[in-house]
Structure formats: structure tokens, C-alpha cells
C-alpha atoms as a PDB file:
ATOM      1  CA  UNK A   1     -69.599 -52.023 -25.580  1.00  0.00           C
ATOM      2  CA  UNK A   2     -65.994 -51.450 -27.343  1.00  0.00           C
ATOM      3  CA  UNK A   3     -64.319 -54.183 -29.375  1.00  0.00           C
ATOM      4  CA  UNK A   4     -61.427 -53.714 -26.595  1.00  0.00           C
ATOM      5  CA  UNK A   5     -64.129 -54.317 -23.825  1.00  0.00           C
ATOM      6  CA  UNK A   6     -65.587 -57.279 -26.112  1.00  0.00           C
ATOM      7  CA  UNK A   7     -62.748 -59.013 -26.505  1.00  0.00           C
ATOM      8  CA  UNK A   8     -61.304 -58.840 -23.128  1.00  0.00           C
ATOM      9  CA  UNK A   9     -64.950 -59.974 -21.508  1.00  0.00           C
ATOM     10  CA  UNK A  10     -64.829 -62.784 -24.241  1.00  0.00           C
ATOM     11  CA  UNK A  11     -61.268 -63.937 -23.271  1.00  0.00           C
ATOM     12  CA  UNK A  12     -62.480 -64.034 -19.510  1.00  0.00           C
ATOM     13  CA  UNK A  13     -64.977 -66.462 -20.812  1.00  0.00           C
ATOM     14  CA  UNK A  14     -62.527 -68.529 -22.029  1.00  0.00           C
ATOM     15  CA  UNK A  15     -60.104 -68.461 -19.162  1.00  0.00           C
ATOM     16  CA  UNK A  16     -63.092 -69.909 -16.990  1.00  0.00           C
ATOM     17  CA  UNK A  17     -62.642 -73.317 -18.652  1.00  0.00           C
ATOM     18  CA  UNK A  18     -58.530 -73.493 -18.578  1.00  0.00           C
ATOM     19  CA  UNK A  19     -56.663 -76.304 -17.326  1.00  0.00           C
ATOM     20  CA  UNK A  20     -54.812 -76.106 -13.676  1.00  0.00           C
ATOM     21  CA  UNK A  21     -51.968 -75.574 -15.797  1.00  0.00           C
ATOM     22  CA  UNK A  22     -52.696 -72.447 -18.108  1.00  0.00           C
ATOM     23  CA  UNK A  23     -54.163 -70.971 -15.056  1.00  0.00           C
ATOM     24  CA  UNK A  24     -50.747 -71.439 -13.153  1.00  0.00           C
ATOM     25  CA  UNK A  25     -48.774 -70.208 -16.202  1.00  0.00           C
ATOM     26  CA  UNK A  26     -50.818 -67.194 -16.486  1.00  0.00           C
ATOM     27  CA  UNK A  27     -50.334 -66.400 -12.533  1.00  0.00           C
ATOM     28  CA  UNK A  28     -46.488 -66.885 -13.221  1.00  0.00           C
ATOM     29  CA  UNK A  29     -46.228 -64.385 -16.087  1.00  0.00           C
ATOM     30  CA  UNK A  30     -47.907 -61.677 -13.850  1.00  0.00           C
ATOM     31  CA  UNK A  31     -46.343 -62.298 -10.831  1.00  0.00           C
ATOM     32  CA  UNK A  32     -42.995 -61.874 -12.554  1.00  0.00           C
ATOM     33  CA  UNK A  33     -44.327 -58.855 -14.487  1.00  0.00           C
ATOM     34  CA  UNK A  34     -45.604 -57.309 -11.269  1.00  0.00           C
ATOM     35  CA  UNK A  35     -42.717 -58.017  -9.199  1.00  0.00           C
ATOM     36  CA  UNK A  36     -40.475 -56.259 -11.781  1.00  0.00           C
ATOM     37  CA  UNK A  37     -42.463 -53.421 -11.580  1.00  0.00           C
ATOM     38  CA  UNK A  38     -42.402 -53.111  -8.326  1.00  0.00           C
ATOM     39  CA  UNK A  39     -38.873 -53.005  -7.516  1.00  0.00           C
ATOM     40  CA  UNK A  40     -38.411 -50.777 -10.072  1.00  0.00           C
ATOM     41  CA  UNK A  41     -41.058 -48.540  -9.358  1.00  0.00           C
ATOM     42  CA  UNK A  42     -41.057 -48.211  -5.204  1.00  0.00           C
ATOM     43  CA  UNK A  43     -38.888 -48.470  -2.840  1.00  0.00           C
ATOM     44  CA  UNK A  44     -40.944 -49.788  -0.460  1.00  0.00           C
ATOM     45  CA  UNK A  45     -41.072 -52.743  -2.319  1.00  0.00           C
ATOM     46  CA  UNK A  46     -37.403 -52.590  -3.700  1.00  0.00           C
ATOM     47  CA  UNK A  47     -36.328 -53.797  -0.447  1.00  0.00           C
ATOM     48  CA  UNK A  48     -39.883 -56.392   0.629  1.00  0.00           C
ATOM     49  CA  UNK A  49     -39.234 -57.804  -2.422  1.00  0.00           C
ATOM     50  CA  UNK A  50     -35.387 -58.579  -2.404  1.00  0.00           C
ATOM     51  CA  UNK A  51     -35.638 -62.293  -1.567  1.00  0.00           C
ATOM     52  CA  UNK A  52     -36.901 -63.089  -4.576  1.00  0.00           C
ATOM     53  CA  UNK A  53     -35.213 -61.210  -7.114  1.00  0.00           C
ATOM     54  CA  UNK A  54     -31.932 -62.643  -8.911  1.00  0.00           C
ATOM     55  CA  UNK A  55     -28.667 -60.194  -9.357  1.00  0.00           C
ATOM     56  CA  UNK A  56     -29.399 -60.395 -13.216  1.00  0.00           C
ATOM     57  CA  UNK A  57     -33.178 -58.441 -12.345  1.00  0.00           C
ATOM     58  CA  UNK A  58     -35.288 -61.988 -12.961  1.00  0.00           C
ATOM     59  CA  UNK A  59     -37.567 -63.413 -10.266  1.00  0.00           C
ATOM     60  CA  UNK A  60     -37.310 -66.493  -8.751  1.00  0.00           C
ATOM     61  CA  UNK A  61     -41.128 -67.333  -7.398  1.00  0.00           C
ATOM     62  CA  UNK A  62     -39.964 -70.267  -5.582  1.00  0.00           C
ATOM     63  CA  UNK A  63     -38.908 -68.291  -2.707  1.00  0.00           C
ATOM     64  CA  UNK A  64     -42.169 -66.249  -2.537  1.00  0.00           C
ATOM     65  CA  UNK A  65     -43.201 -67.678   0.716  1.00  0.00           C
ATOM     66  CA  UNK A  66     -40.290 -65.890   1.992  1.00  0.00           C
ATOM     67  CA  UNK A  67     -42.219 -62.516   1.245  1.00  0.00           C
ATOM     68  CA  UNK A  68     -43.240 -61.328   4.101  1.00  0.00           C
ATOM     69  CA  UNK A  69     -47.078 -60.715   4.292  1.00  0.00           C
ATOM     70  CA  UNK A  70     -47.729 -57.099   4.486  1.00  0.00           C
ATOM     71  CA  UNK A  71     -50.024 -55.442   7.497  1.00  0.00           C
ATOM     72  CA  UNK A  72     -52.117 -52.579   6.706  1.00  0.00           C
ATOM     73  CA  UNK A  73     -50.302 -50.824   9.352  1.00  0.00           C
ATOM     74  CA  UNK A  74     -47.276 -51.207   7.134  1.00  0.00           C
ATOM     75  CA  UNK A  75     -49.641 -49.710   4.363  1.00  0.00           C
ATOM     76  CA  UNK A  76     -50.416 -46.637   6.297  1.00  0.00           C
ATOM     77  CA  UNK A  77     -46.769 -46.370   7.892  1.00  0.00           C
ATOM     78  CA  UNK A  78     -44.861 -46.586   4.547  1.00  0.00           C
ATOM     79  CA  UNK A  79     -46.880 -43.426   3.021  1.00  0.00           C
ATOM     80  CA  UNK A  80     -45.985 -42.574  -0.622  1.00  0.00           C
ATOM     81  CA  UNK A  81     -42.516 -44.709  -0.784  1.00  0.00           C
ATOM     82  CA  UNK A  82     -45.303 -47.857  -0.852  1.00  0.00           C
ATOM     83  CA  UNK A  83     -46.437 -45.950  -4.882  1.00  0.00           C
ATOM     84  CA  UNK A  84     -45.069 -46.662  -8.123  1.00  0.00           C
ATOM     85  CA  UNK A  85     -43.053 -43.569  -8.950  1.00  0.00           C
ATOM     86  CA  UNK A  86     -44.592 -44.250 -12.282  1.00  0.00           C
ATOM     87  CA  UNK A  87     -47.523 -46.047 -14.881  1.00  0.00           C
ATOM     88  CA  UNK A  88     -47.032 -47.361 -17.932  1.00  0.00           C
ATOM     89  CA  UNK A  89     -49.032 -44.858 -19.761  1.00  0.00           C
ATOM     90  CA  UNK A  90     -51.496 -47.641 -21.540  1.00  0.00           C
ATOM     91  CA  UNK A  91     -53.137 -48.150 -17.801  1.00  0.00           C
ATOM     92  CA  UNK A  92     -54.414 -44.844 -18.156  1.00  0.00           C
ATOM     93  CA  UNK A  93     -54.473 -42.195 -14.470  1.00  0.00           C
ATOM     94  CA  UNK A  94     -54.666 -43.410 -11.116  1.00  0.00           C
ATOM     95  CA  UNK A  95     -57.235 -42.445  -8.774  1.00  0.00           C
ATOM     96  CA  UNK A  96     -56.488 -42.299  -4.850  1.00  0.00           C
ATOM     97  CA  UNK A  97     -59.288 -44.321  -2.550  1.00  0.00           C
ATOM     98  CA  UNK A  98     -59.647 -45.044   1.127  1.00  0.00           C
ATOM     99  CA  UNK A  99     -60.983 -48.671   2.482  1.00  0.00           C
ATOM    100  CA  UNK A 100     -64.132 -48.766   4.526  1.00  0.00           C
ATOM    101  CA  UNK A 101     -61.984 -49.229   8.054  1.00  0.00           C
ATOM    102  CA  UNK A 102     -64.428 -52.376   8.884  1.00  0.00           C
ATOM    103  CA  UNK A 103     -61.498 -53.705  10.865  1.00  0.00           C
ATOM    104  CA  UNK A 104     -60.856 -50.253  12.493  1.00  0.00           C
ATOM    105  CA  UNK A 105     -57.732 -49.962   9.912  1.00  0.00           C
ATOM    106  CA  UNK A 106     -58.686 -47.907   7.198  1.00  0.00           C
ATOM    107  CA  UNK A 107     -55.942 -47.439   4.213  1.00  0.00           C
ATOM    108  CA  UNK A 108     -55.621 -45.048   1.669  1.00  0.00           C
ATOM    109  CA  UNK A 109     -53.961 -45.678  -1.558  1.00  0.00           C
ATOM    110  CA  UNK A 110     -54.428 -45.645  -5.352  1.00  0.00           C
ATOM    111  CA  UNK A 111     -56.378 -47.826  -8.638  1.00  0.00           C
ATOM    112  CA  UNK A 112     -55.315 -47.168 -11.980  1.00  0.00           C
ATOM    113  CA  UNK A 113     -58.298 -46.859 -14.644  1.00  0.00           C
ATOM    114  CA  UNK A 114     -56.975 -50.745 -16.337  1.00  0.00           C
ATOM    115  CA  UNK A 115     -57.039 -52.498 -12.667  1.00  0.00           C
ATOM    116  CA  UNK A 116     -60.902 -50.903 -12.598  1.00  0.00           C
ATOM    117  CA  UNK A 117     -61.942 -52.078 -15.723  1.00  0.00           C
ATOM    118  CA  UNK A 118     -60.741 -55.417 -15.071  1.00  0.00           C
ATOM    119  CA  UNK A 119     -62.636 -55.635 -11.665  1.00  0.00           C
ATOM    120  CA  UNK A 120     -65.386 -54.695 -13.993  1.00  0.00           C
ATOM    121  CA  UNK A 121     -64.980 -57.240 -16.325  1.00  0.00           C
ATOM    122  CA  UNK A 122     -65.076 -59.740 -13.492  1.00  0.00           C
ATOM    123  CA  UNK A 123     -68.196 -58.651 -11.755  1.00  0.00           C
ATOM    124  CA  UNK A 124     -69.796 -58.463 -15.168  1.00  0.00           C
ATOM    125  CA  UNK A 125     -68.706 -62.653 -15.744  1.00  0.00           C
ATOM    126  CA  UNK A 126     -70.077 -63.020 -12.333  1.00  0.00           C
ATOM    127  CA  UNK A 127     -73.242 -62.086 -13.043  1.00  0.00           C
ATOM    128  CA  UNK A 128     -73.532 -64.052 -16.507  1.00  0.00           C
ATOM    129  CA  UNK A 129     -72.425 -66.997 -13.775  1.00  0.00           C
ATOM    130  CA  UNK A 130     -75.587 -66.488 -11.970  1.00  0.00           C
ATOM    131  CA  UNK A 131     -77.484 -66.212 -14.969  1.00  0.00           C
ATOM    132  CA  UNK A 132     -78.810 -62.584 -15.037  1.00  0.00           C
ATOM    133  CA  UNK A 133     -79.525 -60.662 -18.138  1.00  0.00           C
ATOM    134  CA  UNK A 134     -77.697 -57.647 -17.919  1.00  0.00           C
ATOM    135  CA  UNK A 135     -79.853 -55.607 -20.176  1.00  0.00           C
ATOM    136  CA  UNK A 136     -82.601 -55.536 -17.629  1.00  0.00           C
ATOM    137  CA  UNK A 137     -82.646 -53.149 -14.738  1.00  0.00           C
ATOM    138  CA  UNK A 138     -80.880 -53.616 -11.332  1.00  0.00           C
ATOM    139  CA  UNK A 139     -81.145 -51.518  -8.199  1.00  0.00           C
ATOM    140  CA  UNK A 140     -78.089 -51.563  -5.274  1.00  0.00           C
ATOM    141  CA  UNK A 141     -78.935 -50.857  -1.940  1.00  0.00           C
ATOM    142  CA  UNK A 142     -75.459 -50.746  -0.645  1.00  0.00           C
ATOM    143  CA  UNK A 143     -73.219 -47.677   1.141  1.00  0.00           C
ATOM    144  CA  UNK A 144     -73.178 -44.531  -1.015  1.00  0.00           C
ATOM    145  CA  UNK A 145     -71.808 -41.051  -1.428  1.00  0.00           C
ATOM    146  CA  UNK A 146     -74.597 -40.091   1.808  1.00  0.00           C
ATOM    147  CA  UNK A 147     -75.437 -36.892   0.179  1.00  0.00           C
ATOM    148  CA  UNK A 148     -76.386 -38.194  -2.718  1.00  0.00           C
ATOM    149  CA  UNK A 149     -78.191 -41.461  -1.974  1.00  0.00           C
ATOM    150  CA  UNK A 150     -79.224 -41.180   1.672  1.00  0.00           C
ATOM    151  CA  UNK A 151     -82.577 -39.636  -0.006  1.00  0.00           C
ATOM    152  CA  UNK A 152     -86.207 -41.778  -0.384  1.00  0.00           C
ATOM    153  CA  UNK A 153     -85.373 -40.906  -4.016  1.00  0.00           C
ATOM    154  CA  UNK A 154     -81.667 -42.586  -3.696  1.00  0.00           C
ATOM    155  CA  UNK A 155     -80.059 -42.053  -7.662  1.00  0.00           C
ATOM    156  CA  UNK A 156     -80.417 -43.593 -10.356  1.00  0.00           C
ATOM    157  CA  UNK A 157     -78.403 -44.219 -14.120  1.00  0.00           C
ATOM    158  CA  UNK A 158     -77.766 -46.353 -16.653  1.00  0.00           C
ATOM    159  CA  UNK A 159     -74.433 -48.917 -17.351  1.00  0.00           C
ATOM    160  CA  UNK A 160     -74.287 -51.605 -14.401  1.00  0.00           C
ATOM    161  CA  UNK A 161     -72.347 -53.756 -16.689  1.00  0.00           C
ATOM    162  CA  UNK A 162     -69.677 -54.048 -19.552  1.00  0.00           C
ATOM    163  CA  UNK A 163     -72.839 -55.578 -21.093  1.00  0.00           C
ATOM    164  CA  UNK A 164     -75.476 -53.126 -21.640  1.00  0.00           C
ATOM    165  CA  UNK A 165     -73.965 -49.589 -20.958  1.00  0.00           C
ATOM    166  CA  UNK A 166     -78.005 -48.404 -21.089  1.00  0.00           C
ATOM    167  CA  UNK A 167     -79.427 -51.119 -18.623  1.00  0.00           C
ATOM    168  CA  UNK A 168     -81.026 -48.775 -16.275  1.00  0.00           C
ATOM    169  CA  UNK A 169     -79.394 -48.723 -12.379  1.00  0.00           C
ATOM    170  CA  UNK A 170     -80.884 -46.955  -9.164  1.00  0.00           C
ATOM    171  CA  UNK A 171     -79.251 -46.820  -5.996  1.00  0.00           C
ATOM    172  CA  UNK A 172     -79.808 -46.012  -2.438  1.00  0.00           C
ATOM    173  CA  UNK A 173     -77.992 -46.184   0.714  1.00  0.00           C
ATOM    174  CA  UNK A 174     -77.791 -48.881   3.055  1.00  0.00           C
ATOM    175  CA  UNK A 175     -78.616 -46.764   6.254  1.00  0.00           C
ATOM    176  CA  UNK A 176     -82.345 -45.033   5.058  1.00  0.00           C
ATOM    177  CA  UNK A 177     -83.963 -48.104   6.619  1.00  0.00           C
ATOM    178  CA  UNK A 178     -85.845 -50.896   5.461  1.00  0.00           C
ATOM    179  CA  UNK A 179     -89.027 -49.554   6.101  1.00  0.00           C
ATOM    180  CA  UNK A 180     -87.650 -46.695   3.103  1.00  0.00           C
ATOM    181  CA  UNK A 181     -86.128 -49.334   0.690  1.00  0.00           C
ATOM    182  CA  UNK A 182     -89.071 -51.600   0.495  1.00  0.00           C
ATOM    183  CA  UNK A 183     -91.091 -48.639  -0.639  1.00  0.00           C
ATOM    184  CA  UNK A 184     -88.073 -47.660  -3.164  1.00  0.00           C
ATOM    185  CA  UNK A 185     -87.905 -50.930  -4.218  1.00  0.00           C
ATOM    186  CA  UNK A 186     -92.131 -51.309  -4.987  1.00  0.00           C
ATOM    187  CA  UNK A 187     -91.812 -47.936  -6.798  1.00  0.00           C
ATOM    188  CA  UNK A 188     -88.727 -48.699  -9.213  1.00  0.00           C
ATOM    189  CA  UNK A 189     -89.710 -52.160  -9.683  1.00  0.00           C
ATOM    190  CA  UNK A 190     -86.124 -53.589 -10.507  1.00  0.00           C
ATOM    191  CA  UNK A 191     -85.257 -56.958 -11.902  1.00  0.00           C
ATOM    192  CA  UNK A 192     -82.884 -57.611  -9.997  1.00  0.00           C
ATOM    193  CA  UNK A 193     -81.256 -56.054  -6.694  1.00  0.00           C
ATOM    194  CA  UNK A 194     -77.588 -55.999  -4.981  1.00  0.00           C
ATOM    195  CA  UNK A 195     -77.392 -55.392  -1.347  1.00  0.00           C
ATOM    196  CA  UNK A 196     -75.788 -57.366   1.633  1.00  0.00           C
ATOM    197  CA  UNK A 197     -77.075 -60.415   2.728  1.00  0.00           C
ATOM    198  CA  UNK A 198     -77.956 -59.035   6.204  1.00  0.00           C
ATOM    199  CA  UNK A 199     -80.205 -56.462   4.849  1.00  0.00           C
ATOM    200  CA  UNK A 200     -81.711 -58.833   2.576  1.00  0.00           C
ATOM    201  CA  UNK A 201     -82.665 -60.155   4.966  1.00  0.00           C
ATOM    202  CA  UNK A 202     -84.159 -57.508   7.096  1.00  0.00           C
ATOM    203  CA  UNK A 203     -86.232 -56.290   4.069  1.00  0.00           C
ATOM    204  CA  UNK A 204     -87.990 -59.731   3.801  1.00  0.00           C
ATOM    205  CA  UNK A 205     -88.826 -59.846   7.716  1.00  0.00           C
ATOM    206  CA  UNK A 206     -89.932 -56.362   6.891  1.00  0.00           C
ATOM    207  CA  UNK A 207     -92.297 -56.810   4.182  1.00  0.00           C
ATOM    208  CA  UNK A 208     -93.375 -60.741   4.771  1.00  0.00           C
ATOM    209  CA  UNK A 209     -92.995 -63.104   1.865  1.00  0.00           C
ATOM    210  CA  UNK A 210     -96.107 -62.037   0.195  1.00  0.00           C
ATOM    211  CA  UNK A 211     -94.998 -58.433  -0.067  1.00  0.00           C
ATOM    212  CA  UNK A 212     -91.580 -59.081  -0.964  1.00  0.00           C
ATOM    213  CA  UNK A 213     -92.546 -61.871  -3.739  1.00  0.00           C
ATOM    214  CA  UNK A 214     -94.950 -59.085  -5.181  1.00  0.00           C
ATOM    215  CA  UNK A 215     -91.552 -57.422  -6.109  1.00  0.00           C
ATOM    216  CA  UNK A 216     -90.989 -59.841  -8.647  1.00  0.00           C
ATOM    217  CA  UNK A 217     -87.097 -60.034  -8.282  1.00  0.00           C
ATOM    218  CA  UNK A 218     -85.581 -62.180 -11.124  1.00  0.00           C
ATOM    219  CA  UNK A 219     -82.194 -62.584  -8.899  1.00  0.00           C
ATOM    220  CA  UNK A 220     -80.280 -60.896  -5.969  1.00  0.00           C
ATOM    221  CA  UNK A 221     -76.309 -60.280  -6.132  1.00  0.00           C
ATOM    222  CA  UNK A 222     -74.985 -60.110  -2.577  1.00  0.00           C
ATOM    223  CA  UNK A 223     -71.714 -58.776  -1.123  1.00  0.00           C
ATOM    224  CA  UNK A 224     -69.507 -58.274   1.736  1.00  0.00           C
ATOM    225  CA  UNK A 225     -70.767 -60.869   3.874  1.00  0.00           C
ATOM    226  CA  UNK A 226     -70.339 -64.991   4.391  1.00  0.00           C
ATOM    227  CA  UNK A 227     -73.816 -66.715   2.773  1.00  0.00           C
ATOM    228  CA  UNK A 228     -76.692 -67.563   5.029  1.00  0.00           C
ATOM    229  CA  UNK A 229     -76.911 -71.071   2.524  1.00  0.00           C
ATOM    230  CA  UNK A 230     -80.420 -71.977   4.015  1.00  0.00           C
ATOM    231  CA  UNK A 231     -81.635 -68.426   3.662  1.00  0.00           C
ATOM    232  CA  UNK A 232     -80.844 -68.033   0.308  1.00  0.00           C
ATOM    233  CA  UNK A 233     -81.470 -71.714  -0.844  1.00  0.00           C
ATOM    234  CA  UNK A 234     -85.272 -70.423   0.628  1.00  0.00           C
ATOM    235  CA  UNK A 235     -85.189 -67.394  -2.075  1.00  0.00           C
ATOM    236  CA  UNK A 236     -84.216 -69.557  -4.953  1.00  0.00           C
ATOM    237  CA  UNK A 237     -86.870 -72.605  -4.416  1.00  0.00           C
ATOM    238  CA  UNK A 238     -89.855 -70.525  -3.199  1.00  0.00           C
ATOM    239  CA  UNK A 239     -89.555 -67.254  -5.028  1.00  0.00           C
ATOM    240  CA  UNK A 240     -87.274 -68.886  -8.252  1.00  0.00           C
ATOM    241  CA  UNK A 241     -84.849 -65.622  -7.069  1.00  0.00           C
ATOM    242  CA  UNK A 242     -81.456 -66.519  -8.756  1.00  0.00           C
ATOM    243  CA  UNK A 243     -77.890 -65.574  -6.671  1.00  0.00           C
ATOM    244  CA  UNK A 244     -75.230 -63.875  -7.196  1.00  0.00           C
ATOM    245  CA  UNK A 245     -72.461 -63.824  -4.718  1.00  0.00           C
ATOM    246  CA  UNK A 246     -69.363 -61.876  -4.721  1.00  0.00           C
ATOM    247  CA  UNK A 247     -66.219 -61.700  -2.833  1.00  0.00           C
ATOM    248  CA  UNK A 248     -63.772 -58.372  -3.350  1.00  0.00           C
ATOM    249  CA  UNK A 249     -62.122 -55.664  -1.069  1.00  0.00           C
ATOM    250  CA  UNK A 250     -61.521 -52.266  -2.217  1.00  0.00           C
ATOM    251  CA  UNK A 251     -57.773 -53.348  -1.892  1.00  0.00           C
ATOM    252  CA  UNK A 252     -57.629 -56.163  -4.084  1.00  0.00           C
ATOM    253  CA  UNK A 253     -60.646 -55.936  -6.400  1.00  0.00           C
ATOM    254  CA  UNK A 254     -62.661 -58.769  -7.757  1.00  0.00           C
ATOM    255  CA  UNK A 255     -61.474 -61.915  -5.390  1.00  0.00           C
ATOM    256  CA  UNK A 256     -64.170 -65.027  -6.160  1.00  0.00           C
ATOM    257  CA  UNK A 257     -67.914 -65.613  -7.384  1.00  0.00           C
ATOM    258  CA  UNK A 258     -70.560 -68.180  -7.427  1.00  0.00           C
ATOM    259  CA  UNK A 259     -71.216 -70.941  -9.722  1.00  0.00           C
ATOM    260  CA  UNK A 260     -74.456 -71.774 -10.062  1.00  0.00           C
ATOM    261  CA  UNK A 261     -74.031 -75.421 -10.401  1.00  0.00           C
ATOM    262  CA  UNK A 262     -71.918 -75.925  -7.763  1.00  0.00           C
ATOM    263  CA  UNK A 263     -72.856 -72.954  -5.222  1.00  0.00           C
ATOM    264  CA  UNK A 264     -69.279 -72.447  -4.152  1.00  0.00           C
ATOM    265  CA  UNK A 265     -67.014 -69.683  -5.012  1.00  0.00           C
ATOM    266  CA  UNK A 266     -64.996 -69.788  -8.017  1.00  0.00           C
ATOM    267  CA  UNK A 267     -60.929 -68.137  -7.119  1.00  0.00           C
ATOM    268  CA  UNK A 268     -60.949 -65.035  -9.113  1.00  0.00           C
ATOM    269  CA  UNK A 269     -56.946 -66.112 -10.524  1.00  0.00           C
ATOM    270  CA  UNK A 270     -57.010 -64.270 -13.373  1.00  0.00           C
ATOM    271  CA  UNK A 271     -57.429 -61.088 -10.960  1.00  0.00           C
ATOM    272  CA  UNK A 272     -55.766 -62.158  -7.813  1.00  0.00           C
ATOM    273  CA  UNK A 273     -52.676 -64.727  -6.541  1.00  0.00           C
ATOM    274  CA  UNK A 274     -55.637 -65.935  -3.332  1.00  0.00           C
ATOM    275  CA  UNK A 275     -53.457 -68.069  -0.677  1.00  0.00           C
ATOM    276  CA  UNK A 276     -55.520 -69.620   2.307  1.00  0.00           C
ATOM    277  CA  UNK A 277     -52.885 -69.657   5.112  1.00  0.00           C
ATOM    278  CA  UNK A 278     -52.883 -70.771   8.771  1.00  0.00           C
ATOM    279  CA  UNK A 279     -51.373 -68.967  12.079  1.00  0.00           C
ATOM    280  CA  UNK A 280     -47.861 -70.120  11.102  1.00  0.00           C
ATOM    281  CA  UNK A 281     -48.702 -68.132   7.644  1.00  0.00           C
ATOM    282  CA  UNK A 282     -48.136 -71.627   5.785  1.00  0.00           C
ATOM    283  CA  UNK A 283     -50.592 -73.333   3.390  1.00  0.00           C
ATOM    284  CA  UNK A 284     -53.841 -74.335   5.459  1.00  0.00           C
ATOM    285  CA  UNK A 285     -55.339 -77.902   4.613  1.00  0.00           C
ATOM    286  CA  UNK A 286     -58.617 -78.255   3.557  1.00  0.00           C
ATOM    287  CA  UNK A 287     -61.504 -78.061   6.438  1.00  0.00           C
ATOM    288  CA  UNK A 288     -58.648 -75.714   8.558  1.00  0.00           C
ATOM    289  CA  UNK A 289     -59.743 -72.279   9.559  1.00  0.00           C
ATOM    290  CA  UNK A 290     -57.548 -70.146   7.534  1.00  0.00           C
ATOM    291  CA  UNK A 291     -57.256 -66.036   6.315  1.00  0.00           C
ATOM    292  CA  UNK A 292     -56.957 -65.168   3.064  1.00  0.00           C
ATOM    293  CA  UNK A 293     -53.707 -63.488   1.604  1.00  0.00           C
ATOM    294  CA  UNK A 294     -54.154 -61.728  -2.204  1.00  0.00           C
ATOM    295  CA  UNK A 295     -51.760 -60.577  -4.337  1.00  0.00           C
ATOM    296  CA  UNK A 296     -53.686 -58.178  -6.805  1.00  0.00           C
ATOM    297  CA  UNK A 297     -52.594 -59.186 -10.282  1.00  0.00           C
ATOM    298  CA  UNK A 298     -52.925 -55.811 -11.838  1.00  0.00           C
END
């Protein structure tokens, strides 16, 4: 791993422990940055954005709940005026990337190379969260290019961490079938595994508990899917299986992870601005059924 790559996992580290305070600072400082950027940058968001921007070209975040909270249809509908007509060259090229369409809305848009290393970064802390040792080998069964990892065979590499860029990776796609991972999985033999919680759960109906203990998982990372607390409370005190679980969007990146001593997810705020809202879009109380609105950071 670089010094750059060192140093920036090491300061994520650190920002775990801050007070309410620095974390609400730090938020501050990028919300102004971003803002500025925007309404320089795209017109789209020249004119969303106007409410909170002074005549002098500061930003007054008091008024951000007067934002208005952007739909994807709005996304799709405001085509490339939505883009930053430009980078700053230090966050290296952009790549463009659709969303999965789980809600029937898919949106296509663009990640610069900085915002994916920091997702990176914060999947990497996640898993030092849950305790894994990212030099050892990890296998995803997840969805993949289909061509490529809709095989028995799936792929396999090296590098699924900032850690150890030669911990060795295999993966395979979600729809082969359980009855074609559980074989994949006896013949790679990885330490740990990433797949959703659903299918997780499939595979150990599949292969009974004395099959699927023979695998000798150290610890499963899970995605994409609210936790089944009793199921996986099950892995941890009969098979000593640690957990990883992750919330993220292709959108927004790196949202919240586990802690292991508590079991509840930890706001990714270095990442994200996360606001639980209610139907009037205001500040939901706690216990109140709310959705999430993010703000990605970088």
C-alpha cells in the first residue's frame, strides 16, 4: 500500500474516535466546499442550490433544509446539465456508471477515481471493524459482469483491500445457484465470504450446518439487505463466524458499517451528510419510520 493510501486509511482511524463536534466541523467544511463547486460547475445545481448561497459566493448551511430533495427522475430528466463541466485535476478521470434499477429507476451518471478510493478506504475500515485480517483470502458471491462470473469457475484475483493488495479474491455471480456456489466455495476454501444476507442464507439451508461449518469461514461481510439479527447472531455463537455489514448505493458510496461491540451501524460522516427524514421531509424522531437522504461528501 502507498504512503498516500497509508496515511489516508490511518486518518480514517482516527476520525472514528472524534468528538460530535470535529465530526460536525468536518461535514461543514465539505458541504461548503461541495456546494461551491457545484454552482460553479453545473447548472443544474446553479439554480437547486440558490437558497443557500450568499450574493458574495459563501454558503449559508442554515437554510439547507430549504434544498429541495432531489428524485432520481430529476437525475435522469436533467441529463448532462446535472455534471460538473469540470474536475479539479488532483481527483484524477471520471468514469460513467448506471445503478442497479432495484426500484425500477435506474440512473446513469459519473465517479471520479478520488470519490472511489475513498469508498475504498471505508469498506477497508469496515472490515478491520469486524475484525477480519485482510491478508487472508475472501471470496464474493455477489452480481457480476455475467460473462465473466456466471461460470462454475466464477474469477478470481488478488487486492480486496487497501490492506493487502496480494490477498487473494474469487468471485462468482449471485444467479449460478446455490447448489454451484457451495461446491465453489468447498473447492476455493476462502476465509472469509461477501454475499447478501438472503443467499447466505439459502447456501446454509442448502448444505445443512455440518456441511457449511466444514467450510471453515472465519467471517461473512454482507450487503444490500436489512440484517436477519437472529440469523446471524446463530453464525457468530455456533460457528464463531464474525460479521461484517455494510450499507452503500452505487450513488452515494460507502453510507454506514457495523461495530462489533455494539452491532449497530456506525453513519459513514466522513463519506456522506445521512439525514433520516419523515413524509413531511423533516427530521424523523427516534423509533419513527423514516428514508434516508445522503449528500455524498466527495
Amino acid at each position: 500500500m502507498s504512503i498516500a493510501k497509508q496515511l489516508f486509511l490511518q486518518g480514517l482511524r482516527d476520525s472514528a474516535r472524534w468528538t460530535d463536534v470535529e465530526r460536525e466541523e468536518d461535514q461543514i467544511r465539505k458541504l461548503h466546499r461541495l456546494v461551491r463547486h457545484a454552482v460553479e460547475q453545473s447548472p443544474f445545481y446553479k439554480d437547486r442550490l440558490n437558497a443557500i448561497c450568499r450574493d458574495d459566493g459563501t454558503v449559508d448551511l442554515r437554510y439547507w433544509h430549504r434544498v429541495p430533495i432531489i428524485t432520481k427522475a430529476e437525475l435522469q430528466a436533467a441529463g448532462d446539465d446535472i455534471h460538473a463541466r469540470s474536475i479539479p485535476e488532483k481527483l484524477g478521470s471520471w468514469k460513467a456508471f448506471s445503478t442497479s434499477g432495484s426500484t425500477a429507476t435506474p440512473v446513469e451518471s459519473r465517479l471520479e477515481q478520488h470519490a472511489s478510493a475513498v469508498n475504498n478506504a471505508m469498506v477497508t475500515r469496515g472490515f478491520e471493524w469486524a475484525g477480519f485480517d485482510t491478508s487472508k483470502s475472501m471470496a464474493a458471491i455477489i452480481p457480476g459482469p455475467e460473462e465473466i462470473t456466471r461460470t462454475a469457475d466464477g474469477i478470481r484475483g488478488k487486492g480486496w483491500s487497501w490492506n493487502d493488495p496480494e490477498a487473494p479474491f474469487a468471485e462468482i455471480n449471485v444467479l449460478t445457484g446455490v447448489d454451484v456456489q457451495a461446491g465453489w466455495l468447498e473447492e476455493i476454501r476462502p476465509e472469509y465470504l461477501q454475499t447478501y444476507q438472503s443467499n447466505l442464507k439459502s447456501l446454509y439451508a442448502h448444505m445443512g450446518e455440518e456441511r457449511f461449518a466444514a467450510l471453515g469461514l472465519s467471517g461473512v461481510s454482507v450487503v444490500a439487505e436489512p440484517l436477519d439479527r437472529d440469523f446471524m447472531a446463530m453464525l457468530e455463537e455456533r460457528h464463531g463466524i464474525a460479521l461484517a455489514h455494510t450499507y452503500s448505493c452505487i450513488e452515494a458510496g460507502h453510507m454506514a458499517a457495523r461495530c462489533r461491540a455494539g452491532g449497530r451501524l456506525h453513519v459513514s460522516a466522513e463519506n456522506v451528510f445521512l439525514e433520516l427524514v419523515n413524509e413531511d421531509g423533516i427530521p424523523a424522531r427516534p423509533g419513527e419510520i423514516a428514508r434516508v437522504v445522503v449528500t455524498p461528501l466527495y
